[in-house]
C-alpha atoms as a PDB file:
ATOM      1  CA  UNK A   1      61.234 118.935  10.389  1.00  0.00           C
ATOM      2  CA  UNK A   2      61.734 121.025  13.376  1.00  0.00           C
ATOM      3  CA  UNK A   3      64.687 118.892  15.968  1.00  0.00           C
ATOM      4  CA  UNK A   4      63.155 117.417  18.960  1.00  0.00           C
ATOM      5  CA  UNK A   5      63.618 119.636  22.711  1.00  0.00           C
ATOM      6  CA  UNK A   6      65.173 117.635  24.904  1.00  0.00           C
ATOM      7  CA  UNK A   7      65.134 117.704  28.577  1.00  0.00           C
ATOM      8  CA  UNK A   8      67.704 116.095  31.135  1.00  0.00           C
ATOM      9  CA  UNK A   9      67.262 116.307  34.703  1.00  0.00           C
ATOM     10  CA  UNK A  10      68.500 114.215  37.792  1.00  0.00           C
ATOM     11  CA  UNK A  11      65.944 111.361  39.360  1.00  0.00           C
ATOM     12  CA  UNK A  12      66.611 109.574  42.568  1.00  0.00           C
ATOM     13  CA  UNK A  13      70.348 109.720  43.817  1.00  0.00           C
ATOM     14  CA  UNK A  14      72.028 109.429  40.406  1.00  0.00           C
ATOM     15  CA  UNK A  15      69.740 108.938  37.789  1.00  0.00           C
ATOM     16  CA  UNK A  16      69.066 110.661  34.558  1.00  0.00           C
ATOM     17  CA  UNK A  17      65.332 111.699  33.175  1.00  0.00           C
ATOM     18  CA  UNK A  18      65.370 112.649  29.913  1.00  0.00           C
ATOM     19  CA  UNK A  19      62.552 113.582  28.147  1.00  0.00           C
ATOM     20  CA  UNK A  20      62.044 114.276  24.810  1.00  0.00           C
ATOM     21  CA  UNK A  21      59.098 116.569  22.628  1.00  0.00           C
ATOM     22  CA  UNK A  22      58.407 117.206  19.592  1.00  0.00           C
ATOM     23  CA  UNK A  23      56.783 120.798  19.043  1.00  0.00           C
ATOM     24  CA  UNK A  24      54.832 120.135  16.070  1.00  0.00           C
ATOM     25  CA  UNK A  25      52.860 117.110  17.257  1.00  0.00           C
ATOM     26  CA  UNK A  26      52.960 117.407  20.685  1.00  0.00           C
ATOM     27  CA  UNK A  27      54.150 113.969  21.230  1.00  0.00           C
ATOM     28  CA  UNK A  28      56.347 113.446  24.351  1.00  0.00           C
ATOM     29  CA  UNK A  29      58.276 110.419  24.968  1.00  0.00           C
ATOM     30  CA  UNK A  30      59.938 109.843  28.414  1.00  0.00           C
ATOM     31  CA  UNK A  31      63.253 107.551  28.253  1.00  0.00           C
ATOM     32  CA  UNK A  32      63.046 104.875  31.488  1.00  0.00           C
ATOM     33  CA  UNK A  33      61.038 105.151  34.522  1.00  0.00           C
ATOM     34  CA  UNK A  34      62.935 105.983  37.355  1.00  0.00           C
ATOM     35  CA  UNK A  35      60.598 108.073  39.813  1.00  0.00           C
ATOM     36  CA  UNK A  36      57.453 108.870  38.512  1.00  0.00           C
ATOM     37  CA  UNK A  37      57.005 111.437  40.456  1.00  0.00           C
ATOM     38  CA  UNK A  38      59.764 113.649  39.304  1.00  0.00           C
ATOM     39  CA  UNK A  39      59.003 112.823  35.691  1.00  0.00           C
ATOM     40  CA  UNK A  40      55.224 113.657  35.901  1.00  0.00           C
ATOM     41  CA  UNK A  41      56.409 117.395  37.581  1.00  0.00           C
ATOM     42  CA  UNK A  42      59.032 117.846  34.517  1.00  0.00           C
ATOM     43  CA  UNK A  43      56.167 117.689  32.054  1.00  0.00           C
ATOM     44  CA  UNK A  44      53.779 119.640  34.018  1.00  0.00           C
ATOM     45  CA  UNK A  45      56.075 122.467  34.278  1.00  0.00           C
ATOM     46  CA  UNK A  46      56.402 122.397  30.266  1.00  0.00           C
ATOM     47  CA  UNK A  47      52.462 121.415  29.618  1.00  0.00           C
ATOM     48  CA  UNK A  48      53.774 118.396  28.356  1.00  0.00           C
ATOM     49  CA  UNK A  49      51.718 115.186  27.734  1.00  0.00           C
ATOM     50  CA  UNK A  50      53.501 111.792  27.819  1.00  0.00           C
ATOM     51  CA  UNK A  51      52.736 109.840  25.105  1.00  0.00           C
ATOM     52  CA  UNK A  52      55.753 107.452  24.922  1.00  0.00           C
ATOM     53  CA  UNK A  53      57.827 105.731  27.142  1.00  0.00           C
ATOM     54  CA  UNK A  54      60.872 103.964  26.156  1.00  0.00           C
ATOM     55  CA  UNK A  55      62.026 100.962  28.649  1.00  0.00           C
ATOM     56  CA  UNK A  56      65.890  99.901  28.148  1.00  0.00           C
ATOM     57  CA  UNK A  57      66.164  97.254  30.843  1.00  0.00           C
ATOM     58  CA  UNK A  58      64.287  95.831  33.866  1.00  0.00           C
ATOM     59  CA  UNK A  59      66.304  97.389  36.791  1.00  0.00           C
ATOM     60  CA  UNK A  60      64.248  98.968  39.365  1.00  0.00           C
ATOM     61  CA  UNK A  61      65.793 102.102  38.630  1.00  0.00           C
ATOM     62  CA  UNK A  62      64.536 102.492  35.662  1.00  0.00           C
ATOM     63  CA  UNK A  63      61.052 101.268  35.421  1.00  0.00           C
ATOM     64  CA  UNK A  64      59.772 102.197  38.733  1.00  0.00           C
ATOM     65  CA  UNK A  65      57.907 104.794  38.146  1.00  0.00           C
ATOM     66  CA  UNK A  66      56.126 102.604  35.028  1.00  0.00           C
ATOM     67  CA  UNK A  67      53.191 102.342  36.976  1.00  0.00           C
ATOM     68  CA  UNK A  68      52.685 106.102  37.744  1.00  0.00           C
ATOM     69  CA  UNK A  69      53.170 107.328  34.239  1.00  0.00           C
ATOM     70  CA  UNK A  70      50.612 104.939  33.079  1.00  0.00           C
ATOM     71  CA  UNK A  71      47.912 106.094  35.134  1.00  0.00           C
ATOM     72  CA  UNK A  72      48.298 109.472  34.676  1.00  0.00           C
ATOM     73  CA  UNK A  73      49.070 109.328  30.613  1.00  0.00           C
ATOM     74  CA  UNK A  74      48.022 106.217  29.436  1.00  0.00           C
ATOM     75  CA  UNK A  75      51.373 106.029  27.421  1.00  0.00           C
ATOM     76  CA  UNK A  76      52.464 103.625  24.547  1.00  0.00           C
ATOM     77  CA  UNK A  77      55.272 102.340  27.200  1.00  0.00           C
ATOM     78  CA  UNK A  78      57.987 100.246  24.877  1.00  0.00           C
ATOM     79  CA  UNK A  79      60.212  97.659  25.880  1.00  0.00           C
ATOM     80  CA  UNK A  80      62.350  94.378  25.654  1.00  0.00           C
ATOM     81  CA  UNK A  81      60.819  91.624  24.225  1.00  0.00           C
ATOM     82  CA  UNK A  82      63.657  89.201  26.296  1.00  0.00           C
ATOM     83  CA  UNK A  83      62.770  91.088  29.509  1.00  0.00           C
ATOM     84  CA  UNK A  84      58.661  91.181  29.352  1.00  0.00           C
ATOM     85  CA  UNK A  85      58.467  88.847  32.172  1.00  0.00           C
ATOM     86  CA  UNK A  86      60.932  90.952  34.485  1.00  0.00           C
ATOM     87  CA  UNK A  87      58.530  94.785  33.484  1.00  0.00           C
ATOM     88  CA  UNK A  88      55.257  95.130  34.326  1.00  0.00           C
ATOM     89  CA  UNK A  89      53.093  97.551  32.406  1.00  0.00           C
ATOM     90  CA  UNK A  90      54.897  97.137  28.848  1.00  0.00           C
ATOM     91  CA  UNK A  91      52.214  97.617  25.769  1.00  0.00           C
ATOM     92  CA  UNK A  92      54.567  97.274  23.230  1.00  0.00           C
ATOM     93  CA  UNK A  93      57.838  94.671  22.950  1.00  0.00           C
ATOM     94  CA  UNK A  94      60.669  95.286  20.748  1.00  0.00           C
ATOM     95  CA  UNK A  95      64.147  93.191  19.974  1.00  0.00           C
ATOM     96  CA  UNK A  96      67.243  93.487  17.905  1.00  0.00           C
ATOM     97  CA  UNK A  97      66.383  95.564  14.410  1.00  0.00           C
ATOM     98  CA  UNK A  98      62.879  96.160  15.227  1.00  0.00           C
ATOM     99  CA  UNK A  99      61.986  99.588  14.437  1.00  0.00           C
ATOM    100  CA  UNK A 100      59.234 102.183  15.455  1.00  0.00           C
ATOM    101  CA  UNK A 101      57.608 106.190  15.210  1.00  0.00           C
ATOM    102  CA  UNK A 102      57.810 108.477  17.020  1.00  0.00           C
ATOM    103  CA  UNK A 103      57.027 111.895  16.238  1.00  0.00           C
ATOM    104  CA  UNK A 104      57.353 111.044  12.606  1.00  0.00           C
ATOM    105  CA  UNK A 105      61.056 109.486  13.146  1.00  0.00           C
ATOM    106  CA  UNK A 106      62.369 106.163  12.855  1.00  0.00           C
ATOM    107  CA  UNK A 107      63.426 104.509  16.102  1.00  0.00           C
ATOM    108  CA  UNK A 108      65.596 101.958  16.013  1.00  0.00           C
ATOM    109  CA  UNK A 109      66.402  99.050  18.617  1.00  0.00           C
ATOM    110  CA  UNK A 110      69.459  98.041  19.399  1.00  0.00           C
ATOM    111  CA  UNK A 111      70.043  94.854  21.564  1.00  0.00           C
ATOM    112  CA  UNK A 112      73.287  95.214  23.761  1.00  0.00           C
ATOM    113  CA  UNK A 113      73.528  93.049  26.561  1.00  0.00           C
ATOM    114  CA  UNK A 114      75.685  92.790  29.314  1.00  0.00           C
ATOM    115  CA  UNK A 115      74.458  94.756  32.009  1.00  0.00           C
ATOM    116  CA  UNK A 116      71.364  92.572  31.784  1.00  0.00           C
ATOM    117  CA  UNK A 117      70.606  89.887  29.075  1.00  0.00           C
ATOM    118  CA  UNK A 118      68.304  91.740  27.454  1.00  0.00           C
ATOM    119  CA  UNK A 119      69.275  95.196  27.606  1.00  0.00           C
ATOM    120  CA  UNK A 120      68.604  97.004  24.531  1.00  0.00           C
ATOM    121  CA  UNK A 121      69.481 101.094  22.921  1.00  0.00           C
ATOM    122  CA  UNK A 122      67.415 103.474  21.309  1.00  0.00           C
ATOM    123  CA  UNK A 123      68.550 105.107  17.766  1.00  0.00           C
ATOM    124  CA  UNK A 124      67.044 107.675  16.035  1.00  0.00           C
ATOM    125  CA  UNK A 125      68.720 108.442  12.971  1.00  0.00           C
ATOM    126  CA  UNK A 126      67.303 111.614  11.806  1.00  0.00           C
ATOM    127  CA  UNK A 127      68.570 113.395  15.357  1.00  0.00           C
ATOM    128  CA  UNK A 128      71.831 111.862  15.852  1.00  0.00           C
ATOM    129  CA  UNK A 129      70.652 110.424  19.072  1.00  0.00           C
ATOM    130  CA  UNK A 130      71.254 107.298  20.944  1.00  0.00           C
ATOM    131  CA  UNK A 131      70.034 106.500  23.835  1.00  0.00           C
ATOM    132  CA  UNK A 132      71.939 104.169  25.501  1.00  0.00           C
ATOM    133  CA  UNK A 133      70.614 103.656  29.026  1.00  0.00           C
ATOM    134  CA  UNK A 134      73.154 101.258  31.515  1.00  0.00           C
ATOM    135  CA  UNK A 135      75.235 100.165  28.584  1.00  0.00           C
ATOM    136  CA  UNK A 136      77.406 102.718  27.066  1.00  0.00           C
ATOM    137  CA  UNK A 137      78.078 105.693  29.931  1.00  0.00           C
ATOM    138  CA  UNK A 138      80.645 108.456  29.790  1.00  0.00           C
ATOM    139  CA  UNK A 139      84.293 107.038  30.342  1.00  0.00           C
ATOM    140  CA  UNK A 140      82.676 103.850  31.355  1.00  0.00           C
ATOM    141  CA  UNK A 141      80.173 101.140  30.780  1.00  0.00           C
ATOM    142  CA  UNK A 142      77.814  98.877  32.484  1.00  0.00           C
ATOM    143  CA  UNK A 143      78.018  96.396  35.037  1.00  0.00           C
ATOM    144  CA  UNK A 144      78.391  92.834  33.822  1.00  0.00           C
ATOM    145  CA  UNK A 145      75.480  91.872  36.148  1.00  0.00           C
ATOM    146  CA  UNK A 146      73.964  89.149  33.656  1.00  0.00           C
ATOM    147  CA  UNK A 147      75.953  89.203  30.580  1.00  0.00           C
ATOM    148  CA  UNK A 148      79.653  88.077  29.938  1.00  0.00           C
ATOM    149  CA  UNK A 149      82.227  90.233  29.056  1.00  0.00           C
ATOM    150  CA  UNK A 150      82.317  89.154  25.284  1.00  0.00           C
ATOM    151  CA  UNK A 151      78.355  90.361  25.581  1.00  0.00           C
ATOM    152  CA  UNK A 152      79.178  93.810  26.910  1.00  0.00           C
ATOM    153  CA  UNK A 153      82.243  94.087  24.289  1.00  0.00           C
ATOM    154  CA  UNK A 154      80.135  93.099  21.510  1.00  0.00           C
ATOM    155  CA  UNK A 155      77.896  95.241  22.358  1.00  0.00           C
ATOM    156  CA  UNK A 156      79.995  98.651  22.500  1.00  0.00           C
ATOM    157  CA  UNK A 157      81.774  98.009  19.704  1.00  0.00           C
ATOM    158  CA  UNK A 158      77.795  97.631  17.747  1.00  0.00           C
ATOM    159  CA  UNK A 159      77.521 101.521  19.840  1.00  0.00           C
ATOM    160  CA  UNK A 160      80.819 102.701  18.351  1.00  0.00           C
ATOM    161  CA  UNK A 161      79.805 101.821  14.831  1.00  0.00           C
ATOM    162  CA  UNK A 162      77.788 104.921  14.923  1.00  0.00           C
ATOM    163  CA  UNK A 163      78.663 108.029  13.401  1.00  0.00           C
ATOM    164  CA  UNK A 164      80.684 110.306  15.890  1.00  0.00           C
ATOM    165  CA  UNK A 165      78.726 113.190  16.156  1.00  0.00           C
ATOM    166  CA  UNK A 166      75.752 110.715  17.593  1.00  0.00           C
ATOM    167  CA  UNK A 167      74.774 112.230  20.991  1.00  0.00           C
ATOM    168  CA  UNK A 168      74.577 109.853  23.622  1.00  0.00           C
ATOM    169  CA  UNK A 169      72.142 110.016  26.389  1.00  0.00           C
ATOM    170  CA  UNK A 170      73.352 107.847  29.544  1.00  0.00           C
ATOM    171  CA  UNK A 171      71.205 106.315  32.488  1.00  0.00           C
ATOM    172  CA  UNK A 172      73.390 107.823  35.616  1.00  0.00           C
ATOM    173  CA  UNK A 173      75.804 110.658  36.195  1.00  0.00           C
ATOM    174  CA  UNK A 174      79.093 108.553  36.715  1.00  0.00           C
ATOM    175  CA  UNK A 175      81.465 110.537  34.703  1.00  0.00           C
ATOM    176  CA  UNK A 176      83.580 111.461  37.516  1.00  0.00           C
ATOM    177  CA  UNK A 177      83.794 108.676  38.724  1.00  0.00           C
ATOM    178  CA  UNK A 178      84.578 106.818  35.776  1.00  0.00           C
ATOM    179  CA  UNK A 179      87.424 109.752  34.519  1.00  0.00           C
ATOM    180  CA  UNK A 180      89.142 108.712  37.545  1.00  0.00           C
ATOM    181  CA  UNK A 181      89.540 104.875  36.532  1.00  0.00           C
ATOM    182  CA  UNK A 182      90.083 106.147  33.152  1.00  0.00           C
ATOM    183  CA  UNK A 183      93.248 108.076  34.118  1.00  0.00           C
ATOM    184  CA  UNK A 184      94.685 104.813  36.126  1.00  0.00           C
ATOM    185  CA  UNK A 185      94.833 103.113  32.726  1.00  0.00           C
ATOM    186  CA  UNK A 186      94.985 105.236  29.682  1.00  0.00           C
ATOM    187  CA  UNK A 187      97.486 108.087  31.240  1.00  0.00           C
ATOM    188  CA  UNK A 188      98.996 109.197  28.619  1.00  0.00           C
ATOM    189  CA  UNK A 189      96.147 110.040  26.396  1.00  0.00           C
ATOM    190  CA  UNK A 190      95.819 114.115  26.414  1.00  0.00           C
ATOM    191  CA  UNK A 191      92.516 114.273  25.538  1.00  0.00           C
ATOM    192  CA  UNK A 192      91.514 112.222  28.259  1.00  0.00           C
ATOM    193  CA  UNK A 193      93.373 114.521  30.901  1.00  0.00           C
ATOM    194  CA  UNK A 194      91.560 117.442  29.526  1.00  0.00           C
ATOM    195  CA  UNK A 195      88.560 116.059  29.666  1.00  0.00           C
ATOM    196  CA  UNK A 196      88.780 115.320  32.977  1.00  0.00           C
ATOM    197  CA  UNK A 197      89.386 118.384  34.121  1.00  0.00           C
ATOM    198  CA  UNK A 198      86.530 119.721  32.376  1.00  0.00           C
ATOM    199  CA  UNK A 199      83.948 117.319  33.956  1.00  0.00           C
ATOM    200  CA  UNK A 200      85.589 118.220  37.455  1.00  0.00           C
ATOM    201  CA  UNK A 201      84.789 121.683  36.452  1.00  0.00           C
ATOM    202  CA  UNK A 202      81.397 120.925  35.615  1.00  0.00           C
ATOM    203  CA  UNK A 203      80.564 118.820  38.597  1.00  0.00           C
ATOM    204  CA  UNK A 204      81.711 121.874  40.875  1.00  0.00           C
ATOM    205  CA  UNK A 205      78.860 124.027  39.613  1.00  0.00           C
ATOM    206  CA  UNK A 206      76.319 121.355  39.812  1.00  0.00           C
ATOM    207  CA  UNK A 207      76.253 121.098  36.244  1.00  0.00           C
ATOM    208  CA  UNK A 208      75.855 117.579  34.056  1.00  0.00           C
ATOM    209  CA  UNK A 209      78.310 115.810  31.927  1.00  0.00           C
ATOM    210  CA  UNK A 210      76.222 114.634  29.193  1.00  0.00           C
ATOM    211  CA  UNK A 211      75.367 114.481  27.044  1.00  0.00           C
ATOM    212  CA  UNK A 212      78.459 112.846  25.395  1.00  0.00           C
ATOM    213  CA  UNK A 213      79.430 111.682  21.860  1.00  0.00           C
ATOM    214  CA  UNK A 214      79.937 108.578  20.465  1.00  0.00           C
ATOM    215  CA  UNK A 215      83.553 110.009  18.967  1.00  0.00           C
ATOM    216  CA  UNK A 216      84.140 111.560  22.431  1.00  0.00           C
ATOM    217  CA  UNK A 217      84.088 108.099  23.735  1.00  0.00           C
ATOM    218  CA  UNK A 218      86.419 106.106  21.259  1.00  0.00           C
ATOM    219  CA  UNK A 219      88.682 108.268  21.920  1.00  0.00           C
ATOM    220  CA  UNK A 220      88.326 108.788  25.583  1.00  0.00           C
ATOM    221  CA  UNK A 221      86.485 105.469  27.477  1.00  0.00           C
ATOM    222  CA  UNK A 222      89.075 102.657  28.020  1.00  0.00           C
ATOM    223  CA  UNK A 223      86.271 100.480  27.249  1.00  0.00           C
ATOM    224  CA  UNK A 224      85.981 101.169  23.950  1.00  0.00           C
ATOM    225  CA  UNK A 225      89.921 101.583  23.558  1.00  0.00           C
ATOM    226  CA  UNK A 226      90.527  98.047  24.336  1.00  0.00           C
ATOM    227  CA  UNK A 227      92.964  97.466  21.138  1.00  0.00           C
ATOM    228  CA  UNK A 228      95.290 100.795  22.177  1.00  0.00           C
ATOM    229  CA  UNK A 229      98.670  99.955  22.635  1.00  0.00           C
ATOM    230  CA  UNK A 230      99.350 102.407  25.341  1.00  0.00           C
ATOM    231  CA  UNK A 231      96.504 100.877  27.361  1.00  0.00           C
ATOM    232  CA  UNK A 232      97.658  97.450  26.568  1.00  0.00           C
ATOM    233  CA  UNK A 233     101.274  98.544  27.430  1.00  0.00           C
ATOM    234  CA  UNK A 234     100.316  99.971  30.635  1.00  0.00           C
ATOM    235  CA  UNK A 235      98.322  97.428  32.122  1.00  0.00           C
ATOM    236  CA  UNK A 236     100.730  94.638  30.718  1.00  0.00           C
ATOM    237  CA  UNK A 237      98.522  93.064  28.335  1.00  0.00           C
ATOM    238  CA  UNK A 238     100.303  93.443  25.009  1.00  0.00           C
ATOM    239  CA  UNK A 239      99.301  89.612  23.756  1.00  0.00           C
ATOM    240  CA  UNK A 240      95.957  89.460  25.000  1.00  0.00           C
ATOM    241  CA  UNK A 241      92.510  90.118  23.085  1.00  0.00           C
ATOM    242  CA  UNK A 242      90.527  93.028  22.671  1.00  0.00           C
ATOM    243  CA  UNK A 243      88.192  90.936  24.684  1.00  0.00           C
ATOM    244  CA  UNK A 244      90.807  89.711  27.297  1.00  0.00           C
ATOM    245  CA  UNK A 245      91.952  93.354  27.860  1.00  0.00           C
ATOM    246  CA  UNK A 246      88.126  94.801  28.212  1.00  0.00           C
ATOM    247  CA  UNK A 247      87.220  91.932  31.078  1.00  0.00           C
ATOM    248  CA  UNK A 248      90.808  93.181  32.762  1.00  0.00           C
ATOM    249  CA  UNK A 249      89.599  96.487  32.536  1.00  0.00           C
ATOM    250  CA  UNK A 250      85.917  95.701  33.952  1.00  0.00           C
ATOM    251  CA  UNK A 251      87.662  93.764  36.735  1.00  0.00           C
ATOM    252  CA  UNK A 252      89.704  96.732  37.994  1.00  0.00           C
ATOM    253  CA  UNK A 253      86.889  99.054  37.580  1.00  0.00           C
ATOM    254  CA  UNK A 254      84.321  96.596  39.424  1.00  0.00           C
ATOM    255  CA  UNK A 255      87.227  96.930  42.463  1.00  0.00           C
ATOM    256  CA  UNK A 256      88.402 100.049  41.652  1.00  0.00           C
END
């Protein structure tokens, strides 16, 4: 089985398109929505035809450009089950476990809320991929705009239980941002310094930051650190739960 092309490409301010396609069959599956517009010129530069699209969460930002896609491709467009009411144009809905094809591979849905209720991840196994749209992002995580922060912990450490080498495909370009919290709170950890200097480099020419890894992040993204002493140490929270330290760290980020 020949491995699926992947495109990545910047929508809207911050946003990441990613398309995927797989040469044999032709099938094309777009992950979120967020301008139409932009998506519908990626695949006409490639003489690509959208036949999927893969919804993570009801956020304008990412479903947006639903409406567009549909006219043009008639796509199967895929979503969450707990957030049908919120997306228009969904064909398909999908919750936790629920598995589908595409291109011959097994998709598999992840629910991870936090960032909204009903947030869910996209797996496929025989890549090594994970899409992981507002949840999981490089040196950071998602807003806690309708989940708690036991939700959003639960929910990375379901992420982290993937194999390492998993690639991980983010909704937005926040890395820099996020490697500058990072630093505040896990200074000591080497790898972490050197990775940020490698995403500053990166961001100079213009270029992206993912995607990531899902080892890259346990041992990089304070988020998913939570039980590391020197974090704990250094933010004075030796006593407290994983899940005590993780809202802590949310909180500073959120005013950060």
């Amino acid at each position: 089985m020949t491995s699926l092309m992947i495109e990545q490409f910047t929508c809207r301010q911050d946003n990441f398109g990613v398309i995927l396609h797989d040469p044999l069959t032709g099938e094309t599956a777009s992950i979120d929505a967020p301008d139409g517009t932009v998506i519908t010129n990626e695949l006409r530069q490639r003489n690509w035809r959208l036949t999927d699209l893969l919804i993570t969460h009801h956020h304008p930002d990412h479903v947006e450009g639903i409406a567009a896609l549909a006219e043009a491709y008639s796509p199967k467009v895929i979503g969450p089950a707990a957030e049908a009411g919120k997306i228009s144009g969904l064909t398909q809905t999908v919750g936790d476990g629920d598995t589908f094809k595409f291109a011959g591979r097994v998709v598999k849905v992840i629910t991870t809320p936090g960032h909204t209720a009903g947030h869910i991840c996209f797996y496929i196994a025989d890549e090594g991929l994970l899409f992981a749209g507002d949840t999981l992002f490089a040196l950071g995580c998602g807003r806690l705009f309708e989940g708690s922060p036991e939700d959003m912990f639960g929910s990375l450490a379901r992420l982290g239980a993937f194999p390492d080498e998993t690639r991980v495909y983010c909704g937005h370009e926040y890395t820099q941002s996020n490697a500058r919290f990072a630093v505040t709170v896990d200074p000591e950890n080497d790898e972490l310094g050197k990775r940020m200097e490698d995403i500053n480099d990166l961001r100079a020419k213009g270029l992206p930051t993912l995607p990531t890894t899902i080892g890259f992040e346990k041992r990089t993204n304070p988020f998913m650190r939570c039980g590391d002493p020197s974090i704990r140490q250094h933010i004075g929270m030796e006593a407290a739960s994983d899940v005590e330290v993780f809202a802590e760290l949310r909180h500073r980020k959120d005013h950060f």
